[in-house]
N, C-alpha and C. Protein backbone atom coordinates (compact mmCIF):
# COMPACT_ATOMS: atom_id res chain seq x y z
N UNK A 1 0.92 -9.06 -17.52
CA UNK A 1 0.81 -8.62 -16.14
C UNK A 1 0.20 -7.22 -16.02
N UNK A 2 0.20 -6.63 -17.17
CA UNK A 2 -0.47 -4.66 -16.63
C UNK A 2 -1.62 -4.65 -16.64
N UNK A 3 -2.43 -5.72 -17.52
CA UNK A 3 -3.78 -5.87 -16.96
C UNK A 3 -3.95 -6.33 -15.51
N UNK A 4 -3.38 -7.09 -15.17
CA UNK A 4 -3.30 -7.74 -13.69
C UNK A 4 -3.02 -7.01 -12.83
N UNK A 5 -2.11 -6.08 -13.07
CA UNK A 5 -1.81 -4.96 -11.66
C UNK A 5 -2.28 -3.91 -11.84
N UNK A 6 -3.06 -3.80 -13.10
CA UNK A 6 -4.16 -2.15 -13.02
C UNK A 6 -5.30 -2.81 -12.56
N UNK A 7 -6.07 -3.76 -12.61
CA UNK A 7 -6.75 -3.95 -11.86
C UNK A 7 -6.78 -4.40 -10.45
N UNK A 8 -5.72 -4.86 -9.61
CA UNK A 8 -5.34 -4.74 -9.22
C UNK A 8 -4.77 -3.75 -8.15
N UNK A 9 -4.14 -2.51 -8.56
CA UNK A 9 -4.13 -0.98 -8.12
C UNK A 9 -5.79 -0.30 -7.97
N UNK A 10 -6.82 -0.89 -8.64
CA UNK A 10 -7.92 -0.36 -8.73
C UNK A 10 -8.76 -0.86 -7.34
N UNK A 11 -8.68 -2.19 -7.18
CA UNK A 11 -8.81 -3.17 -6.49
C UNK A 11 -8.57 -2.37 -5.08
N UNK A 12 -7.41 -2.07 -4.69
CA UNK A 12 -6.99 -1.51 -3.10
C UNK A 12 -6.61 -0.27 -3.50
N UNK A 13 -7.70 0.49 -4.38
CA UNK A 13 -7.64 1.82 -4.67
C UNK A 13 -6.20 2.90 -4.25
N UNK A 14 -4.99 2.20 -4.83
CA UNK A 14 -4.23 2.96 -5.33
C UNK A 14 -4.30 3.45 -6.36
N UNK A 15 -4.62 3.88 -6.67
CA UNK A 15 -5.62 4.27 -8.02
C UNK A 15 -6.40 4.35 -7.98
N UNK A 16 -7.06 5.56 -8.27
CA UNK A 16 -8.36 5.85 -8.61
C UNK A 16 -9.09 7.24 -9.38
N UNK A 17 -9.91 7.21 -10.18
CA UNK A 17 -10.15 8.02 -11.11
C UNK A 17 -11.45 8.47 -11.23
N UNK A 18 -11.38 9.54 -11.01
CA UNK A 18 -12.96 10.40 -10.98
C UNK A 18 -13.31 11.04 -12.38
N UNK A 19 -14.40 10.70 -12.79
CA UNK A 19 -14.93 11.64 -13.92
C UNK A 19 -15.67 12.59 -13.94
N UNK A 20 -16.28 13.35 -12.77
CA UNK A 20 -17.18 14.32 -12.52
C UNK A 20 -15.65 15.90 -12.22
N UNK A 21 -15.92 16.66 -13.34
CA UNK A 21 -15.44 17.25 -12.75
C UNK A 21 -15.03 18.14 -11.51
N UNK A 22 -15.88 18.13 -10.49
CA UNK A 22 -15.88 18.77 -9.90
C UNK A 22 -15.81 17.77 -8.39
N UNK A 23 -15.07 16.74 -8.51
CA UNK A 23 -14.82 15.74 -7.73
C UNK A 23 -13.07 15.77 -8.20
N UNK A 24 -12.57 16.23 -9.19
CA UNK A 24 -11.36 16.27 -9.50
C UNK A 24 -10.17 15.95 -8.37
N UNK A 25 -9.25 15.55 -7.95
CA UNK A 25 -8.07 15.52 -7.31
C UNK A 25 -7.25 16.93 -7.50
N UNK A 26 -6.64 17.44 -6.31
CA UNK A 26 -5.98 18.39 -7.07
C UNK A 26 -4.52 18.63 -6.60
N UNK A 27 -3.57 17.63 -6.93
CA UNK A 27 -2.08 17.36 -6.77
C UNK A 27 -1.31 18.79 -6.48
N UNK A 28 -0.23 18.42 -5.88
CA UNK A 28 0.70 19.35 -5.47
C UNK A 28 1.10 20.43 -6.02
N UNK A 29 1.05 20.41 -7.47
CA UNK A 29 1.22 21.59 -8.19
C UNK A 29 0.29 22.22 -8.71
N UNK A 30 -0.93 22.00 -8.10
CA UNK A 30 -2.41 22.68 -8.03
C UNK A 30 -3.14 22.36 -9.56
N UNK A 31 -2.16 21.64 -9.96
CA UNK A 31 -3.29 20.83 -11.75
C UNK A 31 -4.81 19.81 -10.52
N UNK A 32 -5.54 20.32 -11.10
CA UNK A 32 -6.64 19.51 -11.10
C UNK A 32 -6.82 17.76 -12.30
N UNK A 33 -6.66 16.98 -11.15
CA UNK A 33 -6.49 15.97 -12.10
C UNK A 33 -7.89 14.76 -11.76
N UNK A 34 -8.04 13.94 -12.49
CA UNK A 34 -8.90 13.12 -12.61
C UNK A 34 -8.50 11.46 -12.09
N UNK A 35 -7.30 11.73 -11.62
CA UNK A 35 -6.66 10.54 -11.38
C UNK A 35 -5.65 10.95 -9.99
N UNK A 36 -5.90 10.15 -9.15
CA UNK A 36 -4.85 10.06 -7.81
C UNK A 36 -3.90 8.63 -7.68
N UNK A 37 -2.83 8.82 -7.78
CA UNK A 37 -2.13 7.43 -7.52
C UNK A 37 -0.96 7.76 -6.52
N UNK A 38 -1.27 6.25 -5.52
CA UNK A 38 -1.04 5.95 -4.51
C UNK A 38 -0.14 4.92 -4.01
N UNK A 39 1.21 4.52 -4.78
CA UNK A 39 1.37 3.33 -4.93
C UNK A 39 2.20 2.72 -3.67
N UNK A 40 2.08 3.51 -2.60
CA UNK A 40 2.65 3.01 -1.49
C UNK A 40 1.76 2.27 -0.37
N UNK A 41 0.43 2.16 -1.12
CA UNK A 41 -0.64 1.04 -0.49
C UNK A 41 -0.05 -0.38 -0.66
N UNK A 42 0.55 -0.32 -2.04
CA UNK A 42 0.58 -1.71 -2.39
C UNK A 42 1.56 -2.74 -1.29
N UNK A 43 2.66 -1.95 -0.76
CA UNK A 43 3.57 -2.98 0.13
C UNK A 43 2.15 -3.38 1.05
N UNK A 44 1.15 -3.28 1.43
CA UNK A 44 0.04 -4.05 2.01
C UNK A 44 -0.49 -5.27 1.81
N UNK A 45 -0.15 -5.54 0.75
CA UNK A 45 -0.71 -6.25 -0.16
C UNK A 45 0.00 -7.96 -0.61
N UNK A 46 0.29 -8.56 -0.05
CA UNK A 46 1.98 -10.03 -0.61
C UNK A 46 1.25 -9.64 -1.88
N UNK A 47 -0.36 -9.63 -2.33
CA UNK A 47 -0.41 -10.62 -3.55
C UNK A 47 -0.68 -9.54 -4.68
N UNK A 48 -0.42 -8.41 -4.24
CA UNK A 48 -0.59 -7.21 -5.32
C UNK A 48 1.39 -7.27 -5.08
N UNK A 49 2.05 -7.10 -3.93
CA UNK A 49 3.82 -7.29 -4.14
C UNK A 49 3.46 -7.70 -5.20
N UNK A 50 3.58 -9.24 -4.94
CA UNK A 50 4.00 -10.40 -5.88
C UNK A 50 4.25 -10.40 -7.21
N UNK A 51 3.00 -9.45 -7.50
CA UNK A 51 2.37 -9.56 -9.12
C UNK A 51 2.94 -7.86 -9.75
N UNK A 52 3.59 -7.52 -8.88
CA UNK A 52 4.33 -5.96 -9.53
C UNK A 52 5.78 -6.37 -9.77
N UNK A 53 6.38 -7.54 -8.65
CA UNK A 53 7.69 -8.05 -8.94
C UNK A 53 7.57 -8.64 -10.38
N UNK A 54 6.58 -9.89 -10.35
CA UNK A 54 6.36 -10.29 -11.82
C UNK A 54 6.48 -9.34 -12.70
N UNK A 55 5.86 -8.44 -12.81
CA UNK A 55 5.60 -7.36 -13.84
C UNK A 55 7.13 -6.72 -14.08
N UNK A 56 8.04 -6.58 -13.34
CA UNK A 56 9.50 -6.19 -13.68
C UNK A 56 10.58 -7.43 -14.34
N UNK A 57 9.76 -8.58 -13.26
CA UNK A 57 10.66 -9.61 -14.74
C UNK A 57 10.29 -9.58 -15.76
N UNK A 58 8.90 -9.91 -15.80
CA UNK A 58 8.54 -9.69 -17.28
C UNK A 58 9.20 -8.65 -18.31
N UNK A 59 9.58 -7.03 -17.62
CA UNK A 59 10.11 -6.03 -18.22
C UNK A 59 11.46 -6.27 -18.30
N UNK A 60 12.25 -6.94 -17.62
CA UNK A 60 13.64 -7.47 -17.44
C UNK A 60 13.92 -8.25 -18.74
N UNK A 61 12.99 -9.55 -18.84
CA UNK A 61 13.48 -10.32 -19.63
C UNK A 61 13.26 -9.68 -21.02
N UNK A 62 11.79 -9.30 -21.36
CA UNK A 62 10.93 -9.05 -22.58
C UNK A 62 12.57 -7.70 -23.34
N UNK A 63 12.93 -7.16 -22.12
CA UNK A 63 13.83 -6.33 -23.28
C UNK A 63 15.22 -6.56 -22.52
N UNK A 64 15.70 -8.10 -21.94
CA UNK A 64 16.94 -8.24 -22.33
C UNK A 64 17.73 -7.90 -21.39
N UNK A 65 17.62 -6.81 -20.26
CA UNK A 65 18.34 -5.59 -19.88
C UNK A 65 19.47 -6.96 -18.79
N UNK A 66 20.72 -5.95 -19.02
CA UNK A 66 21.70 -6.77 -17.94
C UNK A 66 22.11 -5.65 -16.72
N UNK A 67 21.50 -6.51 -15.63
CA UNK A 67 21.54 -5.95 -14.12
C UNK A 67 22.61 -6.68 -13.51
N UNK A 68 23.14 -5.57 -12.61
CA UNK A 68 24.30 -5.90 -11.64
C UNK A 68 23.71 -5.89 -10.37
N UNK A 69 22.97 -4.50 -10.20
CA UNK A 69 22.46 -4.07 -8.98
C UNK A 69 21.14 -3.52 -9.08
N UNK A 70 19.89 -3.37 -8.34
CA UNK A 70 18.91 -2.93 -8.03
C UNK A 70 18.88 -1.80 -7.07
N UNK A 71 18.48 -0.33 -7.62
CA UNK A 71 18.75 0.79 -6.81
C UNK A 71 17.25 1.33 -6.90
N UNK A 72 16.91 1.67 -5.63
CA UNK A 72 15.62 2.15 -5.36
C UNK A 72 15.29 4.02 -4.80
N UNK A 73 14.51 4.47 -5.74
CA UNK A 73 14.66 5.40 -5.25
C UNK A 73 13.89 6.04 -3.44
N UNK A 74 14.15 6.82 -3.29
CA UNK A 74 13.34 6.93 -1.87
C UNK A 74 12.21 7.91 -2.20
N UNK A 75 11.22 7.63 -1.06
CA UNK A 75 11.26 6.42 -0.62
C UNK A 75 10.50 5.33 -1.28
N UNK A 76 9.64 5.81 -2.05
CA UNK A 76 8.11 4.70 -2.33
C UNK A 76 9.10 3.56 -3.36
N UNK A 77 9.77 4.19 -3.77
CA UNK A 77 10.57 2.78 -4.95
C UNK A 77 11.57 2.12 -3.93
N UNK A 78 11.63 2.15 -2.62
CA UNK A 78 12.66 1.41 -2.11
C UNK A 78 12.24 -0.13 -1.49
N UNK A 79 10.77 -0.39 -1.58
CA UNK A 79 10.15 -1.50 -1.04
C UNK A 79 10.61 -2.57 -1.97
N UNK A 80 9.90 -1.80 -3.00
CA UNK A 80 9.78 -2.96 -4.20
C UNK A 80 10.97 -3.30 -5.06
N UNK A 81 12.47 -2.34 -4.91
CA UNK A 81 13.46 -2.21 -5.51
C UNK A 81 13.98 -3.70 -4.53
N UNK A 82 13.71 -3.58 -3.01
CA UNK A 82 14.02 -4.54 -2.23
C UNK A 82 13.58 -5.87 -2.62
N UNK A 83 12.18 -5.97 -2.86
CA UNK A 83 11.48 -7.23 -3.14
C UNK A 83 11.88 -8.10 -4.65
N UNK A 84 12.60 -6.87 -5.50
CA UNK A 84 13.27 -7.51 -6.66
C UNK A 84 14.53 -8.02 -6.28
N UNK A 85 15.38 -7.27 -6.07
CA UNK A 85 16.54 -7.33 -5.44
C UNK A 85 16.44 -9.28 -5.15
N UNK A 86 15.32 -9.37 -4.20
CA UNK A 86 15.04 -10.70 -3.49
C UNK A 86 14.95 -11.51 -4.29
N UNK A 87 14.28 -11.30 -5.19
CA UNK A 87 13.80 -12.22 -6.00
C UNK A 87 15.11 -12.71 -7.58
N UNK A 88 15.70 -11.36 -7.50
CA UNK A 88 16.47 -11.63 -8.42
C UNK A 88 18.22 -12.14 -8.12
N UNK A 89 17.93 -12.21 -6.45
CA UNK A 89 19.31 -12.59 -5.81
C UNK A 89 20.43 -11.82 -6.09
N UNK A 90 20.26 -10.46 -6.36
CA UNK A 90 20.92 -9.41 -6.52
C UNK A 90 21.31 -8.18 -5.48
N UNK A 91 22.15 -7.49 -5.45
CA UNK A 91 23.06 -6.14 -4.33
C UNK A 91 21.98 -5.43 -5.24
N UNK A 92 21.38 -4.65 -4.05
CA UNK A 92 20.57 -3.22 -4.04
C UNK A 92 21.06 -2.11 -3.10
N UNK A 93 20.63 -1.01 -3.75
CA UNK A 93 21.11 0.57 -3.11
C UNK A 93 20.10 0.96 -3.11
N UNK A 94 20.14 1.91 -2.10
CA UNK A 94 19.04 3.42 -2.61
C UNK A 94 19.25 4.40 -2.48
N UNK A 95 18.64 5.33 -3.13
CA UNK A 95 19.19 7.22 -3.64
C UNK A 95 18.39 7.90 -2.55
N UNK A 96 18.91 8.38 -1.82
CA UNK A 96 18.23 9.51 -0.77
C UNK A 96 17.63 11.00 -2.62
N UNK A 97 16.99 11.60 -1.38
CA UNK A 97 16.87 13.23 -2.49
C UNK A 97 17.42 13.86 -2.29
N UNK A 98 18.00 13.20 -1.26
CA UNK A 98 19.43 14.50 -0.75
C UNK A 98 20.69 13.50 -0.16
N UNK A 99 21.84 14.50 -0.60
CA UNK A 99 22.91 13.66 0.22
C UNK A 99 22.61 14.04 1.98
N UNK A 100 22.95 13.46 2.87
CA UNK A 100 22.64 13.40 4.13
C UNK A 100 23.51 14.42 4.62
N UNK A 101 23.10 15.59 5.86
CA UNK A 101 23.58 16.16 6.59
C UNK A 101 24.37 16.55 7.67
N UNK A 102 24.37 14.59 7.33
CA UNK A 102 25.62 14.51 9.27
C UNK A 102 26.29 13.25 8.44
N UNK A 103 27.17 12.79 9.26
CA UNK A 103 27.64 11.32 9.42
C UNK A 103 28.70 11.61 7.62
N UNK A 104 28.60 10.86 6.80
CA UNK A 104 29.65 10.75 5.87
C UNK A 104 28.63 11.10 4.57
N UNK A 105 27.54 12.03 4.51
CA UNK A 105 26.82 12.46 3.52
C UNK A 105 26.62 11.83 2.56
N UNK A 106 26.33 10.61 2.99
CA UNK A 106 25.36 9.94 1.29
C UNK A 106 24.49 10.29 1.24
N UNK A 107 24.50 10.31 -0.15
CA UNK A 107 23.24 10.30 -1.14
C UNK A 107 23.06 8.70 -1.76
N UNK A 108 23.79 8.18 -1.96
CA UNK A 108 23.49 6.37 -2.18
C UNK A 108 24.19 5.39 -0.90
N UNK A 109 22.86 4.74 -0.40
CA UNK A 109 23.22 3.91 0.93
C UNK A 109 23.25 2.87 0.36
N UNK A 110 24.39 1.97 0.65
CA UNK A 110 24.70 0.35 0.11
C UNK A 110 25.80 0.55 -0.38
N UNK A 111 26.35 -0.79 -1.28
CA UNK A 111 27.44 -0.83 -2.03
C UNK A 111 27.38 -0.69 -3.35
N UNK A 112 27.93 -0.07 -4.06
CA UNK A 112 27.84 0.20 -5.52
C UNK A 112 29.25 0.78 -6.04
N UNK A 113 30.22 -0.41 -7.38
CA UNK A 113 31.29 -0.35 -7.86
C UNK A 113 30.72 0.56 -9.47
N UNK A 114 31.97 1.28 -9.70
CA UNK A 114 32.09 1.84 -10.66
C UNK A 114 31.98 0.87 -11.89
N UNK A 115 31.01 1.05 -12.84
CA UNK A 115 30.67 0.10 -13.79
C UNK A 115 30.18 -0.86 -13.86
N UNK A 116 29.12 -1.09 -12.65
CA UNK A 116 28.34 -1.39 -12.53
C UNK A 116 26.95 -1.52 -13.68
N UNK A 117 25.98 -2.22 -13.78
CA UNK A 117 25.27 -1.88 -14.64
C UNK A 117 23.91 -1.83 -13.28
N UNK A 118 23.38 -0.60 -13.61
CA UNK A 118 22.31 -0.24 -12.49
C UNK A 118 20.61 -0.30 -12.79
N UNK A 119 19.73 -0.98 -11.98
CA UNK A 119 18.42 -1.05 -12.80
C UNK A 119 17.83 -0.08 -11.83
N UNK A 120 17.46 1.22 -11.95
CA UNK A 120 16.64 1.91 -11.27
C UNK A 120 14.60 1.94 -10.79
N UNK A 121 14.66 1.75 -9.97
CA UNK A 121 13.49 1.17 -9.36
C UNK A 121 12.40 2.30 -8.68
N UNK A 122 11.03 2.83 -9.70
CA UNK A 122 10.42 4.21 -9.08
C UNK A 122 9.14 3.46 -8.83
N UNK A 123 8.28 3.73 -8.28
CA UNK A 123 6.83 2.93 -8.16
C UNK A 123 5.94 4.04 -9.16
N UNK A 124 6.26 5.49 -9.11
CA UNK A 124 5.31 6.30 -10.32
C UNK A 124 6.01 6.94 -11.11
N UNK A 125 5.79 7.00 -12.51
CA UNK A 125 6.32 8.17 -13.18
C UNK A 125 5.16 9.30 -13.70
N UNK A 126 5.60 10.29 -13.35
CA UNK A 126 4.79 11.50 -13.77
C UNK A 126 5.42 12.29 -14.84
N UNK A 127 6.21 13.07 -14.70
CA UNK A 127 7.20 13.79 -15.84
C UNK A 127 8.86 13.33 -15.69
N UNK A 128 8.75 12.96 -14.85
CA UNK A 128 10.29 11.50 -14.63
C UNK A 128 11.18 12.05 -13.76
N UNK A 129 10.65 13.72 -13.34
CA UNK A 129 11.90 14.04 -12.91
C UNK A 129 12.53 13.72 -11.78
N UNK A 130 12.09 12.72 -10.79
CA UNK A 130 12.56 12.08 -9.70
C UNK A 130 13.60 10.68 -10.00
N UNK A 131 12.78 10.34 -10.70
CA UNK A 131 13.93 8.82 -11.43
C UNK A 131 14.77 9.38 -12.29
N UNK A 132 15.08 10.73 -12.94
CA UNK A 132 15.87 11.00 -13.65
C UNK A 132 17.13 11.37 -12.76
N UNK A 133 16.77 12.50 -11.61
CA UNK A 133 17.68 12.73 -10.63
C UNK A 133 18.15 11.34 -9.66
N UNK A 134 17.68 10.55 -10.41
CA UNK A 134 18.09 9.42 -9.14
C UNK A 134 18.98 8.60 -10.01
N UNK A 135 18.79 8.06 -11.45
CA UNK A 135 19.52 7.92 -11.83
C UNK A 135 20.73 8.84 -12.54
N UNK A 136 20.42 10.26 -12.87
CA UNK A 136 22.09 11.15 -12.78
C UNK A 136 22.52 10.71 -11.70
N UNK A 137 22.72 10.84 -10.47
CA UNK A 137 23.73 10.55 -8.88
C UNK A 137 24.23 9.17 -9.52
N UNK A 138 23.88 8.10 -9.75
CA UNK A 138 24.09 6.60 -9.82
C UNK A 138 25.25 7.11 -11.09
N UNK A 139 25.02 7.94 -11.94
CA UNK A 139 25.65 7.84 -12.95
C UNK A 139 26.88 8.78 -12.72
N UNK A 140 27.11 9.66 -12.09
CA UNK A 140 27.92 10.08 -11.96
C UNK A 140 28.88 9.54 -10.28
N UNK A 141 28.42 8.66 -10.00
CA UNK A 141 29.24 7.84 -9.29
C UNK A 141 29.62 6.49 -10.45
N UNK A 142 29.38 6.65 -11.51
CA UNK A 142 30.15 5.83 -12.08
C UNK A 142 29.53 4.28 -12.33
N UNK A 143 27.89 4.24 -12.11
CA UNK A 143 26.96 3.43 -12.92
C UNK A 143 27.11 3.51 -14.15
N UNK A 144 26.15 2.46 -14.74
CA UNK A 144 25.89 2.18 -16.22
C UNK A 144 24.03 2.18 -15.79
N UNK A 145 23.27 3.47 -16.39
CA UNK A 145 22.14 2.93 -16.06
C UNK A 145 21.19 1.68 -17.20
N UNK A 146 21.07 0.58 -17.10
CA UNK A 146 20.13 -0.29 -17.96
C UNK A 146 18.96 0.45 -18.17
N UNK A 147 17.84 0.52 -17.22
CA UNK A 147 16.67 1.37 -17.54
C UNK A 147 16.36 1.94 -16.26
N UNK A 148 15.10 2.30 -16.19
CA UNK A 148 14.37 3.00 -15.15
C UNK A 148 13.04 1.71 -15.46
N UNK A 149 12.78 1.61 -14.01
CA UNK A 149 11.36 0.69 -14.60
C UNK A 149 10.53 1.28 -13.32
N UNK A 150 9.27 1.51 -13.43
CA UNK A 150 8.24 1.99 -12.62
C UNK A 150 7.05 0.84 -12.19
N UNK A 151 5.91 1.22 -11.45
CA UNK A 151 4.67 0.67 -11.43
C UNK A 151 4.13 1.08 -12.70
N UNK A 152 3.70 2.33 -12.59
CA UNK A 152 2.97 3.03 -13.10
C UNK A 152 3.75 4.44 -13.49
N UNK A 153 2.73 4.70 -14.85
CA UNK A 153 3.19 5.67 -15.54
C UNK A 153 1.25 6.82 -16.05
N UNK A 154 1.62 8.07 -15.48
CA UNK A 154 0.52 8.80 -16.47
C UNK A 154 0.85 8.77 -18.09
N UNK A 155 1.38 8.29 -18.50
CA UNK A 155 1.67 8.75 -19.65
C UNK A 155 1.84 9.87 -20.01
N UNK A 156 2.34 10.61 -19.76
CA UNK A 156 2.44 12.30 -20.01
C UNK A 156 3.96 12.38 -20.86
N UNK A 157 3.18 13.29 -22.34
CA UNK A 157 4.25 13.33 -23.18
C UNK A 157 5.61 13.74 -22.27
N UNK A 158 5.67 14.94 -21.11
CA UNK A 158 6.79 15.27 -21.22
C UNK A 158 7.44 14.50 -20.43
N UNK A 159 7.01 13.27 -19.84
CA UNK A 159 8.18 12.10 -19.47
C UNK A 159 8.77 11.58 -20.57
N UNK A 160 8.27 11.13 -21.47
CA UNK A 160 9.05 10.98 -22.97
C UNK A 160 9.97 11.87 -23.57
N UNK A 161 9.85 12.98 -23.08
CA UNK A 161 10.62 14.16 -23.01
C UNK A 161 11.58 14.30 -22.80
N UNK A 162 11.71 14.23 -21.10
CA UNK A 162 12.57 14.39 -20.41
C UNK A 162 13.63 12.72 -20.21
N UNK A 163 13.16 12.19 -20.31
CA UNK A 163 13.62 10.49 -20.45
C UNK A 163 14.89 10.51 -21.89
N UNK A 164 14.36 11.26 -22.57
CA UNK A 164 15.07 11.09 -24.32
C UNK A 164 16.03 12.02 -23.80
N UNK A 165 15.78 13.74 -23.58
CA UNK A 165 16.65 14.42 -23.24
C UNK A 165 17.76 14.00 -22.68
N UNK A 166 17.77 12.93 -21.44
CA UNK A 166 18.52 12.74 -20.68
C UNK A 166 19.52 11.26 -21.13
N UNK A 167 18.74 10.86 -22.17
CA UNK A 167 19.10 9.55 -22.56
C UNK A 167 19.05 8.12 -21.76
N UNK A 168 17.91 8.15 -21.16
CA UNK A 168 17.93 7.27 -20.14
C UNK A 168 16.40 6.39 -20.56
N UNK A 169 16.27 5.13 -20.97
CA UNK A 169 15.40 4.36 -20.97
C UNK A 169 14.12 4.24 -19.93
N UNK A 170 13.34 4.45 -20.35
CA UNK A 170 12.16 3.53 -18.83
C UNK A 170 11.33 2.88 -19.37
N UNK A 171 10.30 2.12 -18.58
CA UNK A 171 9.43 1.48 -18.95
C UNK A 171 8.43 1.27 -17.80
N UNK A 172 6.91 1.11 -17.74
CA UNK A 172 6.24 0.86 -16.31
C UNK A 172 5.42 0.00 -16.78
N UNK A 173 5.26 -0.96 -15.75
CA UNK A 173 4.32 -2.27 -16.05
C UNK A 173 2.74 -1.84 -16.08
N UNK A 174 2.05 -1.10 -15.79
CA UNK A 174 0.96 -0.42 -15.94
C UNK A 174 0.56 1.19 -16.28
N UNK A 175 -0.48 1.86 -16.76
CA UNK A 175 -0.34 3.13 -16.88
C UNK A 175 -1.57 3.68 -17.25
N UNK A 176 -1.47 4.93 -17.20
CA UNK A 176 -3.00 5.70 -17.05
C UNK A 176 -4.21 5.72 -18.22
N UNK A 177 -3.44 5.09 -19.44
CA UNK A 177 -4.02 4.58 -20.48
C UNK A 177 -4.59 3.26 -20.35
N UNK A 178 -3.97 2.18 -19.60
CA UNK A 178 -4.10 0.88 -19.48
C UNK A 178 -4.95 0.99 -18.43
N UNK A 179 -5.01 2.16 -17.29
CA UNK A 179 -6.37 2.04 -16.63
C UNK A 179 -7.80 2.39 -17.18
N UNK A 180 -7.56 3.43 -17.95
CA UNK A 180 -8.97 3.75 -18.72
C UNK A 180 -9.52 2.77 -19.15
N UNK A 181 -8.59 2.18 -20.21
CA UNK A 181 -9.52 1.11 -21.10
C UNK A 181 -9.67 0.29 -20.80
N UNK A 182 -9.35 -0.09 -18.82
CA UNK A 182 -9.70 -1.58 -18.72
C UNK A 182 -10.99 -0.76 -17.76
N UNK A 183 -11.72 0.20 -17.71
CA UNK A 183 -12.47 1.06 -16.94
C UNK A 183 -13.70 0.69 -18.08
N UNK A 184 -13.34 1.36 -19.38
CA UNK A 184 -13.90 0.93 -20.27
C UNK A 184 -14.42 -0.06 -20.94
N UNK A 185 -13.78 -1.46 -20.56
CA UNK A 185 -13.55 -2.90 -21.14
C UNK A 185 -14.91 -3.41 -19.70
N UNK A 186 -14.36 -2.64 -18.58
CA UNK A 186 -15.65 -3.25 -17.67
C UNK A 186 -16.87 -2.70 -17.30
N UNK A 187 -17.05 -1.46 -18.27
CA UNK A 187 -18.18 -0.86 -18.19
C UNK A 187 -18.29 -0.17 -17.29
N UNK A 188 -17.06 0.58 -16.63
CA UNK A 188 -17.48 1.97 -15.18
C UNK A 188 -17.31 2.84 -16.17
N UNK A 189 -16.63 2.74 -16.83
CA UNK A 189 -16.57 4.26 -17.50
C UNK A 189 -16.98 4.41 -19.22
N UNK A 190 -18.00 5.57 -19.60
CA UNK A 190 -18.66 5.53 -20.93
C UNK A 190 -17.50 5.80 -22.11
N UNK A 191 -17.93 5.22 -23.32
CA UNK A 191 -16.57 5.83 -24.06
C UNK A 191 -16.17 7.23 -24.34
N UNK A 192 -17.37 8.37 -24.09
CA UNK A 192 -17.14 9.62 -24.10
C UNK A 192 -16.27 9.90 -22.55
N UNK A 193 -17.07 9.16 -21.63
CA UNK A 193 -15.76 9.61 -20.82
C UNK A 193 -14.12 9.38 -20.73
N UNK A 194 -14.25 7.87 -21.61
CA UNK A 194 -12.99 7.60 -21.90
C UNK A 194 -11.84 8.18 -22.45
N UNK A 195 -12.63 9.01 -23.25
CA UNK A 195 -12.36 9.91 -24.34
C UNK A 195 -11.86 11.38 -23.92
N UNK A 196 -12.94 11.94 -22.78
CA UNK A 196 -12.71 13.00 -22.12
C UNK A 196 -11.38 13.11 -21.08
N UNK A 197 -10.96 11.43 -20.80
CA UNK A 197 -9.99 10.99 -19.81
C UNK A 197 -8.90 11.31 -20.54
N UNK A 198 -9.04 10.75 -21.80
CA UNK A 198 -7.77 10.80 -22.98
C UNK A 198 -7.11 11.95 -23.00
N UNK A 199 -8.47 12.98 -23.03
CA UNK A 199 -7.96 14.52 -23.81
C UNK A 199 -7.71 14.97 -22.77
N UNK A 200 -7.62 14.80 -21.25
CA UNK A 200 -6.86 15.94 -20.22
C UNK A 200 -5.71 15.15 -20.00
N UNK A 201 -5.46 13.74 -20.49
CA UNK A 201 -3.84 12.98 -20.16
C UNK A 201 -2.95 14.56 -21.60
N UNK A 202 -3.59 13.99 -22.66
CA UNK A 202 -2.90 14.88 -23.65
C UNK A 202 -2.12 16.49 -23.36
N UNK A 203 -3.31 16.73 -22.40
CA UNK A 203 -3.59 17.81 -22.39
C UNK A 203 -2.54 18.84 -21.12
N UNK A 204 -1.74 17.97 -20.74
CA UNK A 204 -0.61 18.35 -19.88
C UNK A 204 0.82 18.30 -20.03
């Protein structure tokens, strides 16, 4: 399926990747990047849904994991945390970024029992630290987290980083490597640029 939903993401340009430098993207923390991802196009989409739900069973079964509940983070992981949820006939939650300011202050809306086993649901990972804070709250209300599973991942060492630090599993059905080389495989992009793509993923 990650060939299928990187092309796919390419397809209704949630994703997309410039090689001229000076066309660069330049994200929130002012890194100039070569890549913009967008993955909150995709609820547009039944048949890009469809094929990202697939892509989490596939990650479900291929490593085993035992789910109680489906928890989505907010907001962009709360669509698709839903659309599994559906599909897997399973109780879903979701993690605000904040506990709430009025009313009885959650930070997790839904039902969720202590010992639970929890599958956390992000649509991007960048350096993780949003699915990491989403699954600490789950865990210190007394989850079991199984994994973290994403759309998409940059591959950036220090999500591997911060993922190990914390002891918390993930996995994403597509990723910024798996877009290059299928960029490459169809001839938009040269292998020096492929190459040049490689060394600024490294390179953060």
């Amino acid at each position: 399926m990650n060939k299928q939903v990187a092309k796919q993401l390419l397809q209704i340009e949630a994703v997309q990747i410039r090689t001229n430098h000076d066309e660069y993207f330049t994200w929130t923390s002012g890194i100039k990047s070569p890549i913009y991802c967008d993955n909150r196009l995709t609820i547009s989409y039944p048949e890009v849904r469809e094929n990202i739900v697939k892509g989490f069973l596939q990650l479900i079964k291929e490593s085993k994991l035992e789910v109680d509940v489906i928890a989505g983070c907010a907001t962009a992981g709360i669509p698709h945390a839903a659309f599994l949820a559906e599909a897997l006939n399973l109780p879903m939650v979701y993690v605000r970024s904040d506990k709430k300011a009025h009313g009885k202050g959650n930070q997790i809306e839904g039902v969720l029992h202590k010992g639970q086993k929890v599958l956390v649901i992000e649509d991007l990972i960048s350096t993780g630290g949003s699915a990491i804070k989403v699954a600490k709250v789950l865990e210190d209300e007394g989850a079991i987290i199984s994994s973290v599973l994403a759309i998409f991942t940059y591959n950036l060492a220090k999500a591997d980083e911060n993922f190990k630090e914390e002891n918390f599993a993930y996995q994403t059905i597509t990723s910024f490597d798996d877009i290059v080389q299928l960029l490459t495989d169809q001839g938009e992009i040269s292998p020096s640029q492929r190459k040049e793509l490689l060394h600024w993923r490294k390179g953060l």
